[in-house]
C-alpha atoms as a PDB file:
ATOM      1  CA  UNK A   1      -2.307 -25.589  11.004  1.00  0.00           C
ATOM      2  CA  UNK A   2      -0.484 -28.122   8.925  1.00  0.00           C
ATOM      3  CA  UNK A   3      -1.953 -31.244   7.962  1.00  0.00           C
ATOM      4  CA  UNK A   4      -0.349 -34.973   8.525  1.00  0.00           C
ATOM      5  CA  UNK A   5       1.131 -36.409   5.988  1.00  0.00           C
ATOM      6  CA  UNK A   6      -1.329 -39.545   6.868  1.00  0.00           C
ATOM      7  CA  UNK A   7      -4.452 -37.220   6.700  1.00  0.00           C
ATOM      8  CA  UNK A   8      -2.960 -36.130   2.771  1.00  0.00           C
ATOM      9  CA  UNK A   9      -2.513 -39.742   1.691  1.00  0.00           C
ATOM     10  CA  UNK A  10      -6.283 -40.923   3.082  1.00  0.00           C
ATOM     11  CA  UNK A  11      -7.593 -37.827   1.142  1.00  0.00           C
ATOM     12  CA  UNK A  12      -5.370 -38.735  -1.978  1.00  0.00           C
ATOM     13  CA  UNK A  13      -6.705 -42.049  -1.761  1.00  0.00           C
ATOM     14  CA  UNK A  14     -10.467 -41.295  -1.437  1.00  0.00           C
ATOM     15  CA  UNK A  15     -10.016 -38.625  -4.529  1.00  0.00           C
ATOM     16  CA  UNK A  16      -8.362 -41.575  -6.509  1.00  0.00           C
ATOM     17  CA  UNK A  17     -10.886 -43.665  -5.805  1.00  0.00           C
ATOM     18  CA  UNK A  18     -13.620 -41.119  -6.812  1.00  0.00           C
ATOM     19  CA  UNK A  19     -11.899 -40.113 -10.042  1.00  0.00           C
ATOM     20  CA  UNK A  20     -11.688 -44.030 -10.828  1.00  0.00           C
ATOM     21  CA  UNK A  21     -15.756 -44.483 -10.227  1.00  0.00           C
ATOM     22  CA  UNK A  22     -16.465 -41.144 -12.585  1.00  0.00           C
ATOM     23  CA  UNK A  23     -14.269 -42.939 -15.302  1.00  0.00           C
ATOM     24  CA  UNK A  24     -15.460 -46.376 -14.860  1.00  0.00           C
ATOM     25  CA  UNK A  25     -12.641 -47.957 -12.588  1.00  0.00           C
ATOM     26  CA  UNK A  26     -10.867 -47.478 -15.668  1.00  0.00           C
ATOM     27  CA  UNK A  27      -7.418 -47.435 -13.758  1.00  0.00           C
ATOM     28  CA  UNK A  28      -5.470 -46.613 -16.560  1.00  0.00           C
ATOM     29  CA  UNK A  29      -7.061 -43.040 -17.172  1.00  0.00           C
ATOM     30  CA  UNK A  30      -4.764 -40.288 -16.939  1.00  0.00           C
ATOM     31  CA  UNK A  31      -6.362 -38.620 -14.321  1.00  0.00           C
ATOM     32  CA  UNK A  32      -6.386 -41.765 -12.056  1.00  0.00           C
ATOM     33  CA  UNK A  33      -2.959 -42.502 -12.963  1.00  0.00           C
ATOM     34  CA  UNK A  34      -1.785 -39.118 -12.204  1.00  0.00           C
ATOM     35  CA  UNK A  35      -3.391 -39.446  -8.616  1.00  0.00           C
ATOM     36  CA  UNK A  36      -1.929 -42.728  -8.128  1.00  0.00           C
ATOM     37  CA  UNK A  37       1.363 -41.289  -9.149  1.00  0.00           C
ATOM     38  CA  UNK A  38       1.409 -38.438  -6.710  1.00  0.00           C
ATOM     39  CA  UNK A  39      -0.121 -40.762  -4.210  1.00  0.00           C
ATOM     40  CA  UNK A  40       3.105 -42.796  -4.558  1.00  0.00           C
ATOM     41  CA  UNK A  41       5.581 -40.601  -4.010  1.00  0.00           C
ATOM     42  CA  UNK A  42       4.227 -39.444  -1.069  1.00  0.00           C
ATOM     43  CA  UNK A  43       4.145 -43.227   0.481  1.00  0.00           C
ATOM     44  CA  UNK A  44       7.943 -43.495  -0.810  1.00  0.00           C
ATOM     45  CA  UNK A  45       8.505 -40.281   1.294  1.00  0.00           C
ATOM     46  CA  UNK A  46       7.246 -41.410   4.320  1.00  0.00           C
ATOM     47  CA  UNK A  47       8.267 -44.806   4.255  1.00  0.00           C
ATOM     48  CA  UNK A  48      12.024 -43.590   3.636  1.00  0.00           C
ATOM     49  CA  UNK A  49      12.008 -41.053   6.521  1.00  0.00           C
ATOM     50  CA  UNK A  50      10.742 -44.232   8.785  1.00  0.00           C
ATOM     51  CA  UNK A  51      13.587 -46.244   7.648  1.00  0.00           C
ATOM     52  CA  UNK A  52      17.092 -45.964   8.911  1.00  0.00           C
ATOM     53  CA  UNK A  53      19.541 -45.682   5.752  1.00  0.00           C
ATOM     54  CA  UNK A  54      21.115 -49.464   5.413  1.00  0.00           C
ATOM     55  CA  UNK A  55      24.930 -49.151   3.556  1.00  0.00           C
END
């Protein structure tokens, strides 16, 4: 069973946030910013398969 892309990003989300808590909402640790990163391109895919492609 494949999982939603919306199910991936909530749980990439709370895992950021739990990551940020064990380093002190320090938002600029690698591990959060690696999270966030991934987290990104994954809204950037989803958002660009929603829109049409404008010339």
């Amino acid at each position: 069973m494949a999982v939603s892309v919306a199910t991936k990003i909530c749980e990439m989300k709370k895992q950021m946030i739990h990551v940020a808590e064990e380093h002190d909402f320090n938002f600029q640790h690698p591990k959060v910013v690696e999270i966030s990163q991934k987290l990104d391109l994954l809204i950037v895919e989803v958002m660009q398969k929603q829109q049409p492609i404008q010339n």
